[in-house]
C-alpha atoms as a PDB file:
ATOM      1  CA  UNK A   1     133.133 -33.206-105.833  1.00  0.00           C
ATOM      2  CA  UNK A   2     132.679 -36.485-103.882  1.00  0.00           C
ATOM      3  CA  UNK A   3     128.910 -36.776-103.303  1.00  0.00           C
ATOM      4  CA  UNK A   4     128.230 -39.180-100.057  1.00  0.00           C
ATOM      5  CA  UNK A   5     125.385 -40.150 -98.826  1.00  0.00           C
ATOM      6  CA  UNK A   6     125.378 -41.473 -94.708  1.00  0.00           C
ATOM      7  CA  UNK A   7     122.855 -44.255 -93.635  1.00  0.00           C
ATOM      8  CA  UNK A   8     123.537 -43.997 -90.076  1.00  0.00           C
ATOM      9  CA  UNK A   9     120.778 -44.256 -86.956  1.00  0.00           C
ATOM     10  CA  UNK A  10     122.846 -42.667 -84.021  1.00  0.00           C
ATOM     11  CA  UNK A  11     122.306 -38.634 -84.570  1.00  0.00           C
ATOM     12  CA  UNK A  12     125.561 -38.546 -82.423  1.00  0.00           C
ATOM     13  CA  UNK A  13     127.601 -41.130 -84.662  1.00  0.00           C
ATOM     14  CA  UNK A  14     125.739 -39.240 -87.687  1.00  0.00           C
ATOM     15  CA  UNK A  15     127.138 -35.374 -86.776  1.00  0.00           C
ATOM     16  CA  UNK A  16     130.652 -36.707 -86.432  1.00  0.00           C
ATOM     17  CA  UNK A  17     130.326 -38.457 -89.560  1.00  0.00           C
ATOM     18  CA  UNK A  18     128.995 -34.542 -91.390  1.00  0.00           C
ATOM     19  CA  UNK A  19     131.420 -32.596 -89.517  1.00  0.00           C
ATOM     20  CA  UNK A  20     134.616 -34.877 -90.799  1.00  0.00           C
ATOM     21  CA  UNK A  21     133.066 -34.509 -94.243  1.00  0.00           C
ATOM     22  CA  UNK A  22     132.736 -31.330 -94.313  1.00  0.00           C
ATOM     23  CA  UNK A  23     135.714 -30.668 -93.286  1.00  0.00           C
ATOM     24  CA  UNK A  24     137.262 -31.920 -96.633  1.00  0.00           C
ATOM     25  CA  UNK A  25     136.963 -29.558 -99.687  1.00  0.00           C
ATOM     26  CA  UNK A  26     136.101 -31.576-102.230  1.00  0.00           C
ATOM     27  CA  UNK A  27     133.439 -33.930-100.372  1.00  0.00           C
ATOM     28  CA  UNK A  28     130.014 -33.200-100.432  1.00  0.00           C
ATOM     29  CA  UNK A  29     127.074 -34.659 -98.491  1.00  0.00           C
ATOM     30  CA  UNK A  30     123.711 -35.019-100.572  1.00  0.00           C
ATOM     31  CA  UNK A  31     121.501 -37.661 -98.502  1.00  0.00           C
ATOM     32  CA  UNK A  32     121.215 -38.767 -94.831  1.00  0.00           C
ATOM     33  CA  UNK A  33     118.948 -41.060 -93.262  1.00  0.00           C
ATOM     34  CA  UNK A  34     118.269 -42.733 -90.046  1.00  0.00           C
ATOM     35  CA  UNK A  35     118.115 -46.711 -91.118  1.00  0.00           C
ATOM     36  CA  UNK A  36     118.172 -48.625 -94.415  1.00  0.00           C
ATOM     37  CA  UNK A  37     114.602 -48.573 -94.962  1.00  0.00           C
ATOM     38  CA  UNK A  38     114.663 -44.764 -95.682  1.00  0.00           C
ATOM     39  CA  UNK A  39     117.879 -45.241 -97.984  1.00  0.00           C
ATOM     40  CA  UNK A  40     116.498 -48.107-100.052  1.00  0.00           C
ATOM     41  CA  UNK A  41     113.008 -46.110-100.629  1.00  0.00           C
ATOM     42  CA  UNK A  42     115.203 -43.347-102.121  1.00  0.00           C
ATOM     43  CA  UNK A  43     117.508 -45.796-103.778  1.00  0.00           C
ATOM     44  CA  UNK A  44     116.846 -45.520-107.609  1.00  0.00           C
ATOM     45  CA  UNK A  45     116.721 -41.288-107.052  1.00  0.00           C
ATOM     46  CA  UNK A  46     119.474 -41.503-105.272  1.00  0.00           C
ATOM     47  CA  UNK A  47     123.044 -39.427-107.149  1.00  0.00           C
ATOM     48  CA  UNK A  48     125.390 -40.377-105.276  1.00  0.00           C
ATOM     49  CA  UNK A  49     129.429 -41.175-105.314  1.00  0.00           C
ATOM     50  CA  UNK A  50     129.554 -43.185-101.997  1.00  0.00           C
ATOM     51  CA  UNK A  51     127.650 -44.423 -99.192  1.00  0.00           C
ATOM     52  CA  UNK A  52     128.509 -45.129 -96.203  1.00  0.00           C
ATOM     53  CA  UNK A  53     126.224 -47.451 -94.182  1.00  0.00           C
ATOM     54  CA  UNK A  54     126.485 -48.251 -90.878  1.00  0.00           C
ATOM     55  CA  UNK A  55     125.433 -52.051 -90.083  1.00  0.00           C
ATOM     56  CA  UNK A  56     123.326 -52.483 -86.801  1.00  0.00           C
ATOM     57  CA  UNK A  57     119.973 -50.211 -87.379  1.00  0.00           C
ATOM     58  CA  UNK A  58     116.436 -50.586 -86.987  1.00  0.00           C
ATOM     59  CA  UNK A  59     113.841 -51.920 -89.734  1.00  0.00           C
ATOM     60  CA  UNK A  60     116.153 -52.698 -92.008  1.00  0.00           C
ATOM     61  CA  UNK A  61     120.229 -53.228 -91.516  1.00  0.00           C
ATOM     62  CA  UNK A  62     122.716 -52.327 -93.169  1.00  0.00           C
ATOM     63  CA  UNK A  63     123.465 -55.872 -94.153  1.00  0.00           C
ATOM     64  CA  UNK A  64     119.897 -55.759 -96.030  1.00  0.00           C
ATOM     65  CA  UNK A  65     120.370 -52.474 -97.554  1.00  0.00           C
ATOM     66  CA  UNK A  66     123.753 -53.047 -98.848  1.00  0.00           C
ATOM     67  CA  UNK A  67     122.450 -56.437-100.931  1.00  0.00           C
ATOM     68  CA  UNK A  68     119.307 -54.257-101.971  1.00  0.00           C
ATOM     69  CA  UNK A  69     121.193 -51.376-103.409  1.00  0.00           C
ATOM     70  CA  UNK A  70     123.798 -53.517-105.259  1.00  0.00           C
ATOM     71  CA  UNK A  71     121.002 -55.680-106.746  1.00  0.00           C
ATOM     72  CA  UNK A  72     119.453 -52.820-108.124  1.00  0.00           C
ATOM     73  CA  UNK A  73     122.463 -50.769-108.769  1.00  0.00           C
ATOM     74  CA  UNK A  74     125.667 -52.657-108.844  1.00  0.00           C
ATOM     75  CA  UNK A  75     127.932 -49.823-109.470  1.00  0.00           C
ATOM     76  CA  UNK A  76     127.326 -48.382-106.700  1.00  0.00           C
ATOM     77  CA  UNK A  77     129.919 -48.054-103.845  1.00  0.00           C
ATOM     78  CA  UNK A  78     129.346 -48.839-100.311  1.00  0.00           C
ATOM     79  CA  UNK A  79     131.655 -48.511 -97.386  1.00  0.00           C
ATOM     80  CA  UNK A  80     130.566 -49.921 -94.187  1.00  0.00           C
ATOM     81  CA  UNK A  81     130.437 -48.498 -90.715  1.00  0.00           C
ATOM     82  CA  UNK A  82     132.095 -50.409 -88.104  1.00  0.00           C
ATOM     83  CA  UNK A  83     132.276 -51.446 -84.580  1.00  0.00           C
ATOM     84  CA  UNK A  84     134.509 -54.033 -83.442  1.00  0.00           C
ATOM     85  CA  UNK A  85     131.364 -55.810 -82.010  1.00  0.00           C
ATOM     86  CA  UNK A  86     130.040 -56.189 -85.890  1.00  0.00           C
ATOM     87  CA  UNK A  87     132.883 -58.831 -86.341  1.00  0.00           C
ATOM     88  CA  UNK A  88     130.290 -61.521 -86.669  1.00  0.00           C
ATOM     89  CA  UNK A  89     128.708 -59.491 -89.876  1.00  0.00           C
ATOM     90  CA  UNK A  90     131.741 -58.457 -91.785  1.00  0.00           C
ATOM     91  CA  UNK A  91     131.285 -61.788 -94.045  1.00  0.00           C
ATOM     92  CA  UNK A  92     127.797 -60.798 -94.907  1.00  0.00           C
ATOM     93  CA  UNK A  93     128.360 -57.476 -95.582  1.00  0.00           C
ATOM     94  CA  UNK A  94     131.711 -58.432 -97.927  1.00  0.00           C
ATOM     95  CA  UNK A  95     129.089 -60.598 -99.582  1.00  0.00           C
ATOM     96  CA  UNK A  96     126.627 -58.362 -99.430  1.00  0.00           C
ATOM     97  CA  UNK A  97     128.718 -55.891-101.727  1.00  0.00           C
ATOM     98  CA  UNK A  98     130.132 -53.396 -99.236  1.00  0.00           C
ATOM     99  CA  UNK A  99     133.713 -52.357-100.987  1.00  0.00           C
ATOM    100  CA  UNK A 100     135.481 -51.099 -97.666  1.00  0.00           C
ATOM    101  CA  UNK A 101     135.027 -51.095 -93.298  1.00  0.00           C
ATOM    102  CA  UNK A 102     136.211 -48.144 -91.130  1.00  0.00           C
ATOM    103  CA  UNK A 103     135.714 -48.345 -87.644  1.00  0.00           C
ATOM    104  CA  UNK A 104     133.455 -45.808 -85.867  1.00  0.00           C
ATOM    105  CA  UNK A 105     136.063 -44.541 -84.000  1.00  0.00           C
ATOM    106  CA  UNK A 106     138.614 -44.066 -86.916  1.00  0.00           C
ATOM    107  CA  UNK A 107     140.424 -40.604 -87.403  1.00  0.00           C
ATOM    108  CA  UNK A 108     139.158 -38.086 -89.889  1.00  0.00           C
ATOM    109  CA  UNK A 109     142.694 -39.196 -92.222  1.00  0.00           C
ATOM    110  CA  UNK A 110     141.592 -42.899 -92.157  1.00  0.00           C
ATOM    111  CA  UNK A 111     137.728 -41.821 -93.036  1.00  0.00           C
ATOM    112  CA  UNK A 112     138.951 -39.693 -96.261  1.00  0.00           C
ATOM    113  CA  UNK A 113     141.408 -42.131 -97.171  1.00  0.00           C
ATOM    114  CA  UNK A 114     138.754 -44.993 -97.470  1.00  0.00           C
ATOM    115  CA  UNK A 115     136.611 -42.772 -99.646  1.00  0.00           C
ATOM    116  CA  UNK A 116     138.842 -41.711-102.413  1.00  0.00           C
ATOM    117  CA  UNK A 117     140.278 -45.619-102.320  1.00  0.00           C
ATOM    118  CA  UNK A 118     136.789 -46.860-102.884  1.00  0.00           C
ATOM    119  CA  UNK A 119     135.604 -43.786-105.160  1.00  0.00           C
ATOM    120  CA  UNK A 120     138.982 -44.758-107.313  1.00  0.00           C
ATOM    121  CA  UNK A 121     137.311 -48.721-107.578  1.00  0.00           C
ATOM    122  CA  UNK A 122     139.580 -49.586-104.792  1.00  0.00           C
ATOM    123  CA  UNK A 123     138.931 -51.654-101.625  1.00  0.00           C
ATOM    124  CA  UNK A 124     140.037 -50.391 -98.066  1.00  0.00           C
ATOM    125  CA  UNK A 125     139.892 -51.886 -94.523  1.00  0.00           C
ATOM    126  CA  UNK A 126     140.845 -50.268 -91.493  1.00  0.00           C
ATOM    127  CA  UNK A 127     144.014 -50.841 -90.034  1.00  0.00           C
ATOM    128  CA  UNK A 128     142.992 -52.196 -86.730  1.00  0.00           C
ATOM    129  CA  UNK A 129     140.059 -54.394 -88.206  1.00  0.00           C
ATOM    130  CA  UNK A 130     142.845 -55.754 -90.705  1.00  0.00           C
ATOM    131  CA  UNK A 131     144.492 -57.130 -87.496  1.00  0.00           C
ATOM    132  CA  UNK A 132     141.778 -57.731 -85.214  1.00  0.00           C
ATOM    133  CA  UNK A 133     139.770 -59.485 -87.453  1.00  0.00           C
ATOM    134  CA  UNK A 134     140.649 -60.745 -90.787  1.00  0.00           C
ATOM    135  CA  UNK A 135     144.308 -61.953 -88.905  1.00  0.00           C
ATOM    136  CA  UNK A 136     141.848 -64.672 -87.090  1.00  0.00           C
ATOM    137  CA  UNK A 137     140.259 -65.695 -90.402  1.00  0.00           C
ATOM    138  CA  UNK A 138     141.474 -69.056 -90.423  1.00  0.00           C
ATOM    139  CA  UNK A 139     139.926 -69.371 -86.441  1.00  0.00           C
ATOM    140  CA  UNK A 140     136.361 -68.566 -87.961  1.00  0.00           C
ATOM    141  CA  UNK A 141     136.258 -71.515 -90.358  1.00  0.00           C
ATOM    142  CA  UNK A 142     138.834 -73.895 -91.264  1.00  0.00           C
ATOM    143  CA  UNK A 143     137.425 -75.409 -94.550  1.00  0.00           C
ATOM    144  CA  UNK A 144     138.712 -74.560 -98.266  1.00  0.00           C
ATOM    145  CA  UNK A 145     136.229 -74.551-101.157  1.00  0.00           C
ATOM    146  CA  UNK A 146     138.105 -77.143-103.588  1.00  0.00           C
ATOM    147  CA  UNK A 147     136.092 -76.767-106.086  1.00  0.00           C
ATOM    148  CA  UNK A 148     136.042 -72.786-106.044  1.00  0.00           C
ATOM    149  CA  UNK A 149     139.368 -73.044-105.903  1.00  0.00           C
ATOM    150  CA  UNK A 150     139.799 -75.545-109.391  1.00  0.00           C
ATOM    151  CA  UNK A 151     136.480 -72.911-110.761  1.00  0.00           C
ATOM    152  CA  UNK A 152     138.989 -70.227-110.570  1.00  0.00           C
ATOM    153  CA  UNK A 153     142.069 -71.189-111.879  1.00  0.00           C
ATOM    154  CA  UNK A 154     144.153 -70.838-108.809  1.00  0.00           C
ATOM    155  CA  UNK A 155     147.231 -72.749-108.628  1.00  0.00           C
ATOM    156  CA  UNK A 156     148.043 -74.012-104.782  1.00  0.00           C
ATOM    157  CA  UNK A 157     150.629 -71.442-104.792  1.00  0.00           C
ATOM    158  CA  UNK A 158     147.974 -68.651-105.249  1.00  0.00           C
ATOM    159  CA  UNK A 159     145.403 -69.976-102.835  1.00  0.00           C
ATOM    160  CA  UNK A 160     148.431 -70.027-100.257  1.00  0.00           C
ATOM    161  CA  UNK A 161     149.767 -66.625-100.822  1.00  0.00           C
ATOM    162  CA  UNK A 162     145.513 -65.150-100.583  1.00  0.00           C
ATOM    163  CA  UNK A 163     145.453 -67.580 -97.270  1.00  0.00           C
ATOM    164  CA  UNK A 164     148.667 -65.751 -95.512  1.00  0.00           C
ATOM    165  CA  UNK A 165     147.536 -62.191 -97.016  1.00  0.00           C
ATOM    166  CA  UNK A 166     144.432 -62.497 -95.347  1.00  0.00           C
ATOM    167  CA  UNK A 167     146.386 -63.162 -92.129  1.00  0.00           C
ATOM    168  CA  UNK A 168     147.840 -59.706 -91.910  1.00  0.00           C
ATOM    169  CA  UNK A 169     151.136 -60.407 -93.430  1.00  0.00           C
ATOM    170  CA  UNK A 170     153.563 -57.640 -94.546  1.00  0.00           C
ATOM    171  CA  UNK A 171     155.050 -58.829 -98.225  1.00  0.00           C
ATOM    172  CA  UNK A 172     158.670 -58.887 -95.745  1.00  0.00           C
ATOM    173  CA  UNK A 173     157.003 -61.453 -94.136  1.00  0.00           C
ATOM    174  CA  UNK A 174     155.365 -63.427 -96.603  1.00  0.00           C
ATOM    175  CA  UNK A 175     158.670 -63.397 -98.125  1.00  0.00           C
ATOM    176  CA  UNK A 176     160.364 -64.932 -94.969  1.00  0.00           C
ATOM    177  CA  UNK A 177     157.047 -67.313 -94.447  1.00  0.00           C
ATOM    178  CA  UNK A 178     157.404 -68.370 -98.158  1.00  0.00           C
ATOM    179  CA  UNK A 179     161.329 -68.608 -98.306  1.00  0.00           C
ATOM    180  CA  UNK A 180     161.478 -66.575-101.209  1.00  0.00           C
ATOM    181  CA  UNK A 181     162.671 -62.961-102.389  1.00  0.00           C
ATOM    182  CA  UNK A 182     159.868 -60.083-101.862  1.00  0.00           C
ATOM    183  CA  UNK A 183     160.781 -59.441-105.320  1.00  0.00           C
ATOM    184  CA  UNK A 184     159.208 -62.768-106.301  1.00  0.00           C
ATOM    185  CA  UNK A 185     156.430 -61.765-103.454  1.00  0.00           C
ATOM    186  CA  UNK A 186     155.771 -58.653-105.571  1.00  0.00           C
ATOM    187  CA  UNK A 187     155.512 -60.266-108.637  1.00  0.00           C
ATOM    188  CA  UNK A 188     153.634 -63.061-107.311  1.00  0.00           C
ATOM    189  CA  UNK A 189     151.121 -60.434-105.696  1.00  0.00           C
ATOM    190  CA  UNK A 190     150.731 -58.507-108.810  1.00  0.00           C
ATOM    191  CA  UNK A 191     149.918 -61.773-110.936  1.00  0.00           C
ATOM    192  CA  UNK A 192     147.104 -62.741-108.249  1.00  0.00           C
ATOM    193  CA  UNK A 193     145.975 -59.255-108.398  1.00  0.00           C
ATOM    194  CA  UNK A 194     145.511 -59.383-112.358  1.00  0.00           C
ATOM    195  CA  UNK A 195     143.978 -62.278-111.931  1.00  0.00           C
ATOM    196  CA  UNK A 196     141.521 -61.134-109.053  1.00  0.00           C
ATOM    197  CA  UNK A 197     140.951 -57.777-110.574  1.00  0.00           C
ATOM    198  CA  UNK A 198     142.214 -55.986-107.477  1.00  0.00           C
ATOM    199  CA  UNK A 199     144.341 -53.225-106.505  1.00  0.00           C
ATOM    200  CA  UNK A 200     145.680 -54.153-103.495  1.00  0.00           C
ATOM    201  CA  UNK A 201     145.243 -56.212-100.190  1.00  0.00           C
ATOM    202  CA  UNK A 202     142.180 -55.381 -98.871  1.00  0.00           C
ATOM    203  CA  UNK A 203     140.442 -56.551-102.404  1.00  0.00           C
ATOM    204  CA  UNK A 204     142.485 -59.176-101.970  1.00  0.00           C
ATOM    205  CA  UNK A 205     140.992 -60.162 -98.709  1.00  0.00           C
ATOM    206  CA  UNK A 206     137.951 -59.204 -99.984  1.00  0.00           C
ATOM    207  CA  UNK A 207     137.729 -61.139-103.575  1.00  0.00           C
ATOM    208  CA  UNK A 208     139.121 -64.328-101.684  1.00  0.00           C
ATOM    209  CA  UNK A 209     136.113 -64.401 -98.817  1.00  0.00           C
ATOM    210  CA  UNK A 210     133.437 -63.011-101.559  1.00  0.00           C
ATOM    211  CA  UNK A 211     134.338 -66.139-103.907  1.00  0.00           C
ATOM    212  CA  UNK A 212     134.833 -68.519-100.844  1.00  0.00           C
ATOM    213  CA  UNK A 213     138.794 -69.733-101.440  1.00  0.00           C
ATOM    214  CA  UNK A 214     138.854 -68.419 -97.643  1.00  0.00           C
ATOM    215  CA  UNK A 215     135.982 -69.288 -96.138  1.00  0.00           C
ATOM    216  CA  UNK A 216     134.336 -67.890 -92.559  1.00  0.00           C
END
């Protein structure tokens, strides 16, 4: 079993949330409370697979409780509730250690999907907040961190392929964009990803704005 615990204020937002869950077989919901506060007190009792914490919420955020419970336990696994008016929080809460978003209003597929990605040490983003948001990245903050850049071995070639994979691109068109094969895309991809200690695009995305080679 998959045991999940919801951090969620809205009791309407909060019964979606348990009837989706329970819905799937092997998922399991141990813990539920109403803001961060009430999550964090519980935090070091607290068995639990996944979280998922919604940001906006009284007394304490989500933004708060995420860099709480990964200071005190880093292994745990947090994937964050969205709404596409949180767009100006998704930095903190990548920083903050959340290891996925999915939008409030995501289907019951997208919501199960994200959980065994993150439960399997994967990243995931939704779909829609892949485009709407991290596609604008480069409209948030223009500057590249040189020197994180030289601290982490990336060659230009690197930084640029993270920069255009944080725009959205399918490897088809970072192939065309690149004016190379997608078989050297692949194999480009893969290196980064061994280097990164990813899986796939979203930790991609993820590692580069965490570390600062894309800033916002």
């Amino acid at each position: 079993m998959i045991k999940i615990a919801i951090v969620e204020d809205l009791p309407m937002i909060q019964e979606g949330l348990k009837l989706l869950i329970n819905s799937v077989d092997d998922f399991e919901i141990i813990a539920e409370y109403s803001n961060g506060k009430e999550f964090t007190d519980d935090l070091l009792n607290l068995d639990v697979d996944i979280v998922l914490m919604d940001i906006g919420m009284p007394v304490m955020d989500g933004i708060d409780a995420t860099k709480l419970a990964v200071s005190l336990r880093p292994e745990m696994k947090i994937i964050a509730l969205s709404v596409y008016s949180d767009r100006k929080y998704y930095y903190s809460m990548v920083t903050a250690g959340a290891k996925g978003f999915v939008l409030k209003q995501s289907t019951p597929d997208e919501l199960e999907e994200a959980v065994r990605e993150v439960h399997h040490d994967g990243n995931f983003f939704s779909p829609d907040l892949l485009h709407s948001i991290i596609v604008n990245i480069h409209g948030l903050e223009e500057e590249i961190v040189q020197d994180k850049k030289d601290l982490l071995n990336l060659t230009e070639h690197q930084v640029n392929l993270l920069e255009l994979i944080c725009q959205g691109l399918t490897n088809q068109e970072l192939a065309k964009k690149m004016f190379v094969t997608l078989a050297t895309i692949e194999s480009n991809k893969r290196r980064l990803m061994n280097k990164t200690n990813t899986k796939n695009n979203a930790g991609l995305i993820i590692w580069a704005i965490k570390n600062k080679v894309v800033t916002i």
